[in-house]
Protein backbone atom coordinates (compact mmCIF):
# COMPACT_ATOMS: atom_id res chain seq x y z
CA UNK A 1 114.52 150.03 195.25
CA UNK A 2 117.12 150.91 192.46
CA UNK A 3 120.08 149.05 192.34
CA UNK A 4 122.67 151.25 194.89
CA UNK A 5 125.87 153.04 192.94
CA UNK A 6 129.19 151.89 193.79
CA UNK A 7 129.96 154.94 195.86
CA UNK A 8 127.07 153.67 198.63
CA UNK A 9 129.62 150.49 199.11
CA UNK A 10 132.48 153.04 199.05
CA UNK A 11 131.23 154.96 201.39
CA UNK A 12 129.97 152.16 203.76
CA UNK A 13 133.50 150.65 202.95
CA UNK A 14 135.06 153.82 203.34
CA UNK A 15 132.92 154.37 207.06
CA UNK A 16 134.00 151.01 208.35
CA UNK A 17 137.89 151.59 207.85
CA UNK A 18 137.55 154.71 209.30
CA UNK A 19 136.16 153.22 212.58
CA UNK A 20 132.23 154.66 212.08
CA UNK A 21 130.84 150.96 212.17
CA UNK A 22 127.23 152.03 213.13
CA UNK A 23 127.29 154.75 210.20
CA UNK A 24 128.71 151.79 207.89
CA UNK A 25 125.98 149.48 209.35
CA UNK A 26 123.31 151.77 209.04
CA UNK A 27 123.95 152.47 205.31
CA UNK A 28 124.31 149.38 204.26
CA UNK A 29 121.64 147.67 205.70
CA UNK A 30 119.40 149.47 203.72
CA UNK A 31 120.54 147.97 200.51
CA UNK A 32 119.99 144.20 199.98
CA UNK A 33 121.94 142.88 196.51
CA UNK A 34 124.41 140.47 196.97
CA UNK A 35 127.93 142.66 197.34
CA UNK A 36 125.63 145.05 200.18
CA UNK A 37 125.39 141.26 201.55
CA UNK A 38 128.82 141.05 201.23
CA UNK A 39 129.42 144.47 203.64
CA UNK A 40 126.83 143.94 205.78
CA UNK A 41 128.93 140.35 206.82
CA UNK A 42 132.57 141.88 206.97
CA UNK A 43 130.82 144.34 209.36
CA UNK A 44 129.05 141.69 211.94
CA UNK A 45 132.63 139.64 211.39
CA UNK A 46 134.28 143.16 212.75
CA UNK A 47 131.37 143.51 215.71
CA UNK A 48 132.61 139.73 216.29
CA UNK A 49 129.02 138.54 215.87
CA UNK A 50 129.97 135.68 213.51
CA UNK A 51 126.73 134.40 213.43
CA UNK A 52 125.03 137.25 212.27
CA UNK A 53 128.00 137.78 209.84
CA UNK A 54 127.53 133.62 208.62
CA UNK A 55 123.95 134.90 208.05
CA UNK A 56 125.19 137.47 205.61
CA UNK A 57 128.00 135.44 203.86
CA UNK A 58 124.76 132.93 202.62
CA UNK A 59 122.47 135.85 201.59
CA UNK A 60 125.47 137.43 199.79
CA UNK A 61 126.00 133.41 198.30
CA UNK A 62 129.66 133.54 199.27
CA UNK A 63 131.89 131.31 201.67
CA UNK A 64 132.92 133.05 204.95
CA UNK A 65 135.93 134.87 204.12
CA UNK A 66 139.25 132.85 205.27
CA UNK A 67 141.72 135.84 205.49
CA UNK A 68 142.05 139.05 208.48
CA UNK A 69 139.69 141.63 208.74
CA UNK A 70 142.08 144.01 207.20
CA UNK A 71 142.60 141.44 203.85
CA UNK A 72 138.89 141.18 203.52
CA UNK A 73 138.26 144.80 203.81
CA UNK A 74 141.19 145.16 200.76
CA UNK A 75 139.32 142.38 198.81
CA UNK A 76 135.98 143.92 198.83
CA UNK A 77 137.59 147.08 197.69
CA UNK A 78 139.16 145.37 194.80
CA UNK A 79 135.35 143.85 194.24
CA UNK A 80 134.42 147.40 193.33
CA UNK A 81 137.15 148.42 191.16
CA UNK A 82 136.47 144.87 189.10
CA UNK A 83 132.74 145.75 188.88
């Protein structure tokens, strides 16, 4: 599969803030690089399945993230605007 442009983990980003966690889900699920990795565990953390979102934190080879939901969300944001 070709690597995924930034606007997929915009718009999975995007989904997810705007409450449309299955469409989020169901986007990014299909991509498997590290930062998808990175989405795919801030959106188990939001289901509250943190061991499905632990999972995704060591695929994406990343430490859980330590802040809210609402500061990670911001901070993977800022991931795609730093490339």
């Amino acid at each position: 599969m070709a690597p995924p442009a930034a606007g997929d983990y915009r718009k999975a980003l995007d989904l997810a803030r705007d409450g449309h966690w299955d469409e989020s889900h169901e986007l990014v699920q299909q991509l498997s690089d590290a930062m998808a990795c990175r989405i795919h565990a801030y959106l188990h953390r939001v289901e509250g399945d943190t061991g499905n979102a632990g999972y995704w934190y060591r695929r994406a080879g990343v430490a859980a993230f330590a802040g809210s939901q609402d500061e990670e969300l911001q901070a993977l944001y800022e991931a795609l605007e730093s490339g």
